[in-house]
N, C-alpha and C. Protein backbone atom coordinates (compact mmCIF):
# COMPACT_ATOMS: atom_id res chain seq x y z
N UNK A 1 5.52 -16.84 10.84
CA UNK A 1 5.63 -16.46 9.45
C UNK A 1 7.11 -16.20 9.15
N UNK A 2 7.48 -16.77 8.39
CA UNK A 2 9.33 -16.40 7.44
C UNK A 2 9.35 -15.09 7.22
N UNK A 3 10.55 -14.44 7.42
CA UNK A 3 10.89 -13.07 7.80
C UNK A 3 10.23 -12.80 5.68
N UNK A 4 10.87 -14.06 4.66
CA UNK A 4 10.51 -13.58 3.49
C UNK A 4 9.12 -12.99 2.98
N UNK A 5 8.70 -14.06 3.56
CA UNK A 5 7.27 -14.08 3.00
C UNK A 5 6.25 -13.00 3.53
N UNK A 6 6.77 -12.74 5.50
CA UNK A 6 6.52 -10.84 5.55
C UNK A 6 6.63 -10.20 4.69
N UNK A 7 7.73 -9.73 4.28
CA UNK A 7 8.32 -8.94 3.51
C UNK A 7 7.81 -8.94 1.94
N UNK A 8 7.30 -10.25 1.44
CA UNK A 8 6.32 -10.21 -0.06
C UNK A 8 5.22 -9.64 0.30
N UNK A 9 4.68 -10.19 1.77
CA UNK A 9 3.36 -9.96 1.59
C UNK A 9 3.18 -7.59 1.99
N UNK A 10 4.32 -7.49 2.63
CA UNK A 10 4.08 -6.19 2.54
C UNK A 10 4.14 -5.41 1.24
N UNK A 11 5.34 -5.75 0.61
CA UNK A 11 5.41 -4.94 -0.56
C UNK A 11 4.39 -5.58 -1.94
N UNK A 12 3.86 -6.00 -1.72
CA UNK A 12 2.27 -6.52 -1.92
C UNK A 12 1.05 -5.42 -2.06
N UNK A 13 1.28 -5.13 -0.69
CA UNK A 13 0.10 -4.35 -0.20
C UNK A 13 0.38 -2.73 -0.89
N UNK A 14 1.54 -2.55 -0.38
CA UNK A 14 1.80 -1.12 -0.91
C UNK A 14 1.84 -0.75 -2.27
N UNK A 15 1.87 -1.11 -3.32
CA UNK A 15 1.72 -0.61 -4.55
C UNK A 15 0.36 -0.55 -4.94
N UNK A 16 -0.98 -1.49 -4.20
CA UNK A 16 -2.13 -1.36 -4.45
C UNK A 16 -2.56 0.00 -3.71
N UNK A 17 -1.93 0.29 -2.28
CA UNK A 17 -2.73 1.62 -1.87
C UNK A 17 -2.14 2.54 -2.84
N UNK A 18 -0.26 2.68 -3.04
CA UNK A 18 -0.23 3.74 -3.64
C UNK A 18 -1.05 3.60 -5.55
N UNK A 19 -1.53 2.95 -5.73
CA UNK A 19 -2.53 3.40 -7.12
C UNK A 19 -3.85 3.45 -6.67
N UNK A 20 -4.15 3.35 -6.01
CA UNK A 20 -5.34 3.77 -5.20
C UNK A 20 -5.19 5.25 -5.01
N UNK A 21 -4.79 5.89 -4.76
CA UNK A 21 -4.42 6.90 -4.42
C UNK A 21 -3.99 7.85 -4.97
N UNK A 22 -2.92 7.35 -6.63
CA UNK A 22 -2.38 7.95 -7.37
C UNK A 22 -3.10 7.16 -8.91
N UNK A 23 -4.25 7.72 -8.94
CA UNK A 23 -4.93 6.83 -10.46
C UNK A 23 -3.95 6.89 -11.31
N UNK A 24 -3.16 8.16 -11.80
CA UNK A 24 -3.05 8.53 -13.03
C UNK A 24 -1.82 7.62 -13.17
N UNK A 25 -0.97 6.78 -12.13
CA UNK A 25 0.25 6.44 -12.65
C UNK A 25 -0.02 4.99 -13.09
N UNK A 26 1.03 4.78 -13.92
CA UNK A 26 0.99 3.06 -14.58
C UNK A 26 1.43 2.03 -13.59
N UNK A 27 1.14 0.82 -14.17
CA UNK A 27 1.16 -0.28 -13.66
C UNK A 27 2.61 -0.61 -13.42
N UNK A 28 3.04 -0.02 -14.38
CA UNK A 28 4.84 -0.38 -14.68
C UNK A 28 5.27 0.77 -13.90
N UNK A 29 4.73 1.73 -13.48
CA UNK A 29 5.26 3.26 -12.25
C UNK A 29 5.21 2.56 -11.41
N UNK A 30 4.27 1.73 -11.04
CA UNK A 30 3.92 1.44 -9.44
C UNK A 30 4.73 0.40 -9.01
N UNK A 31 4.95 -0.27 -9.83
CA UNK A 31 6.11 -2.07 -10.00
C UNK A 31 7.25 -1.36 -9.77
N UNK A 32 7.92 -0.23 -10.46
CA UNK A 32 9.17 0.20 -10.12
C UNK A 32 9.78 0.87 -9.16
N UNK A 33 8.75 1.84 -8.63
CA UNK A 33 8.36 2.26 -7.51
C UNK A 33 8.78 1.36 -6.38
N UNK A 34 8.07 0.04 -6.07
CA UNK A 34 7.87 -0.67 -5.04
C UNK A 34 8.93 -2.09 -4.83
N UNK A 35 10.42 -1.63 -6.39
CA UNK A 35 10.81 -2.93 -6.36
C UNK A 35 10.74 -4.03 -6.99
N UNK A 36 9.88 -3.79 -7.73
CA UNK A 36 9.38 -5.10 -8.71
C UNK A 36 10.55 -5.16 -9.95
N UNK A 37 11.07 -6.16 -10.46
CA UNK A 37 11.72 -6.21 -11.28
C UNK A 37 10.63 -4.95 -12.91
N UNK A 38 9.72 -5.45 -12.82
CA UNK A 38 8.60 -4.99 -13.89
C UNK A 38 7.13 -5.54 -13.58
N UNK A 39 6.38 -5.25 -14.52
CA UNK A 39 5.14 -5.27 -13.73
C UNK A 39 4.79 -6.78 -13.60
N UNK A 40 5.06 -7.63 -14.96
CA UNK A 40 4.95 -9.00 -14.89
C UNK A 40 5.10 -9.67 -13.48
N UNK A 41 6.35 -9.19 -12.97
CA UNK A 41 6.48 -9.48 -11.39
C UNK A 41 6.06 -9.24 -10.82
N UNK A 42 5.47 -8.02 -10.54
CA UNK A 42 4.21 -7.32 -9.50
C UNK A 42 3.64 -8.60 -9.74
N UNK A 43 2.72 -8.46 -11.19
CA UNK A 43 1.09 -9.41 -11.33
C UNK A 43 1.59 -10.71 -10.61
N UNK A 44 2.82 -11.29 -11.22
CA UNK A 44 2.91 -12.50 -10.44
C UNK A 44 2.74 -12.60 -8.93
N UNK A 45 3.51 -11.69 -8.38
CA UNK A 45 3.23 -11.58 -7.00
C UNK A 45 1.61 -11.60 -6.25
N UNK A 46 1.17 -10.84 -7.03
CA UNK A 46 -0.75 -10.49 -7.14
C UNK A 46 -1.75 -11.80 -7.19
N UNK A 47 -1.12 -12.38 -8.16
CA UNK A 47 -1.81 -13.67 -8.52
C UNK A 47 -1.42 -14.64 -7.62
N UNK A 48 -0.12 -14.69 -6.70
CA UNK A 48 -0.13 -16.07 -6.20
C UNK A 48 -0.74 -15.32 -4.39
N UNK A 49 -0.48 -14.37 -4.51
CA UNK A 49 -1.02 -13.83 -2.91
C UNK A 49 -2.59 -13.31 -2.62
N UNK A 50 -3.38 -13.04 -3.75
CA UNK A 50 -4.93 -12.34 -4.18
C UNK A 50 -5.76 -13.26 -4.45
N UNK A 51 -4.93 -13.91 -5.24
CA UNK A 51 -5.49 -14.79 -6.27
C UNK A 51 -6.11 -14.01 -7.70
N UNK A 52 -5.81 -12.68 -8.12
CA UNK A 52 -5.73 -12.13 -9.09
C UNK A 52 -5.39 -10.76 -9.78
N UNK A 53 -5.27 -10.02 -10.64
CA UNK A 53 -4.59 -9.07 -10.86
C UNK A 53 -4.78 -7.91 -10.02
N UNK A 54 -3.34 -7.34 -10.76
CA UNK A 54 -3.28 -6.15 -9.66
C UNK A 54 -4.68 -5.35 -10.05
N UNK A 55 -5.07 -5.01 -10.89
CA UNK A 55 -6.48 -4.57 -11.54
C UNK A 55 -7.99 -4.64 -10.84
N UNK A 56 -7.45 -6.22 -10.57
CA UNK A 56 -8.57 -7.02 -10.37
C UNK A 56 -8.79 -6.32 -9.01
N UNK A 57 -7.59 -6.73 -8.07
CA UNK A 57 -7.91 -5.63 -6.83
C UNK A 57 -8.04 -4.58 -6.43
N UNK A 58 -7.53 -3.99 -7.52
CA UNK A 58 -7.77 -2.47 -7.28
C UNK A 58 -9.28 -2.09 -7.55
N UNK A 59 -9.95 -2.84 -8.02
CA UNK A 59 -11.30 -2.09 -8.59
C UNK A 59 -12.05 -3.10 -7.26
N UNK A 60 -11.88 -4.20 -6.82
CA UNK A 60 -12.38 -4.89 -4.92
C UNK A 60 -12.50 -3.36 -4.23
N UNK A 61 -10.95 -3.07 -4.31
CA UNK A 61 -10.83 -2.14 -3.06
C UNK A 61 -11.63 -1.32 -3.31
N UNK A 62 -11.15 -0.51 -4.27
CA UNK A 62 -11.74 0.89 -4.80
C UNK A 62 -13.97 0.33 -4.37
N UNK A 63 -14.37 0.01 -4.79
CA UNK A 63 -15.70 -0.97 -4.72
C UNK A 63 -15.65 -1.08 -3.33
N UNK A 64 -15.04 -1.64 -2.52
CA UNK A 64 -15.42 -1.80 -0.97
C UNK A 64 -15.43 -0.58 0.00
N UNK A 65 -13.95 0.36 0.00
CA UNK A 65 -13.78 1.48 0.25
C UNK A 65 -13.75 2.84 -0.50
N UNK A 66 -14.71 2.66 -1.56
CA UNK A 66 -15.03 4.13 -2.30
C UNK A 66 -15.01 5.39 -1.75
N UNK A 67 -15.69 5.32 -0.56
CA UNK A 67 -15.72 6.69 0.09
C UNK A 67 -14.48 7.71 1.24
N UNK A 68 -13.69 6.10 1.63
CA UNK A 68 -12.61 6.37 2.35
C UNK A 68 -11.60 6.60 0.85
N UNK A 69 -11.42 6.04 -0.06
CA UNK A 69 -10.28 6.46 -1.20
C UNK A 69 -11.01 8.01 -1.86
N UNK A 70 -11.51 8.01 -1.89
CA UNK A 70 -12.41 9.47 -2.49
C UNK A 70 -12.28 10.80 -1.41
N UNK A 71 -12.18 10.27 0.18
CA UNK A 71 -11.89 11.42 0.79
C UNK A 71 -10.21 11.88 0.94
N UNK A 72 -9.51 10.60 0.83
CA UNK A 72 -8.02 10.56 0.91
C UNK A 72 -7.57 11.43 -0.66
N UNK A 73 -8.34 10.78 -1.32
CA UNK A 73 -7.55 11.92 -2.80
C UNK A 73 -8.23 13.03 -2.70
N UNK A 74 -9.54 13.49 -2.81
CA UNK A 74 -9.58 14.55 -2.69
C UNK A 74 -8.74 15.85 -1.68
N UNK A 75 -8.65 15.21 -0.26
CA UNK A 75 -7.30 15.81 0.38
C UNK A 75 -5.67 15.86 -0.16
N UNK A 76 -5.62 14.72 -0.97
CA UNK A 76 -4.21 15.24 -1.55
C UNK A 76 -4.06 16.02 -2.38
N UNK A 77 -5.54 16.46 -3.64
CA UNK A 77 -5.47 17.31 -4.29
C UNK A 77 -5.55 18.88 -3.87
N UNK A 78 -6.48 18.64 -2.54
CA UNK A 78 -5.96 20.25 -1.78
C UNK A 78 -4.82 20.42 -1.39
N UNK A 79 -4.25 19.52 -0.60
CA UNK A 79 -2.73 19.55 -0.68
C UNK A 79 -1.86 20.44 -1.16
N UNK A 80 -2.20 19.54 -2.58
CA UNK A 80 -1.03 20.27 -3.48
C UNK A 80 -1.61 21.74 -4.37
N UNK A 81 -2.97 21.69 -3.95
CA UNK A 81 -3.12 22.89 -3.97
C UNK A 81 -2.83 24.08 -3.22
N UNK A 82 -2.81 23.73 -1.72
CA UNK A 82 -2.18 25.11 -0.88
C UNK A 82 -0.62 24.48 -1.16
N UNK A 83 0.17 23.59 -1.56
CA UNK A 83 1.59 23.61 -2.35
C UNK A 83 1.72 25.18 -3.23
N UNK A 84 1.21 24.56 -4.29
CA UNK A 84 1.19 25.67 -5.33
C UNK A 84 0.88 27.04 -4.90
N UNK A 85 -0.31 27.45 -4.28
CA UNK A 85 -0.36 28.26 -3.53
C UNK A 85 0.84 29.41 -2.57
N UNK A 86 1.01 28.64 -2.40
CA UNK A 86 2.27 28.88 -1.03
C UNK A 86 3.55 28.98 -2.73
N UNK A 87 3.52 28.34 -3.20
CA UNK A 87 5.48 28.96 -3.97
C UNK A 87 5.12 29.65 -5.18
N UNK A 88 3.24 30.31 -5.38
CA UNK A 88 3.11 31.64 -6.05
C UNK A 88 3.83 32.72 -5.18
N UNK A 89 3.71 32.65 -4.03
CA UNK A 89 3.67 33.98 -3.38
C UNK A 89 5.07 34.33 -2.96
């Protein structure tokens, strides 16, 4: 495999877990986040490596692994709950 096309296909992957993970942020958070010129570029990237939107996969995943993404956020929201916790005191 071309050192490039590693390298698409990772930063690929990572903007779908991190919105998996982080519902509340945009499409255009997660593209900038990860490098993408804008999101148009993400999707493009999505569409020629998925074969369809970033959307499209996120709701596969979310649908295949519901219960593993549901235990991962619910732990980040305790998280940042003993966060908060901890810099009341």
């Amino acid at each position: 495999m071309r050192p490039k096309l590693f390298a698409r296909i990772t930063r690929f992957q990572a903007p779908l877990e991190n919105k998996a993970l982080h519902p509340g942020r945009t499409w255009t958070e997660v593209a900038h986040n990860f490098g993408y010129f804008d999101q148009m570029h993400m999707i493009h990237d999505f569409e020629q490596l998925a074969g369809g939107s970033p959307k499209e996969m996120l709701t596969h995943v979310e649908t295949v692994f519901v219960e593993q993404i549901s235990q991962i956020r619910s732990d980040a929201v305790a998280a940042a709950y003993a966060c908060d916790a901890r810099l009341a005191l």
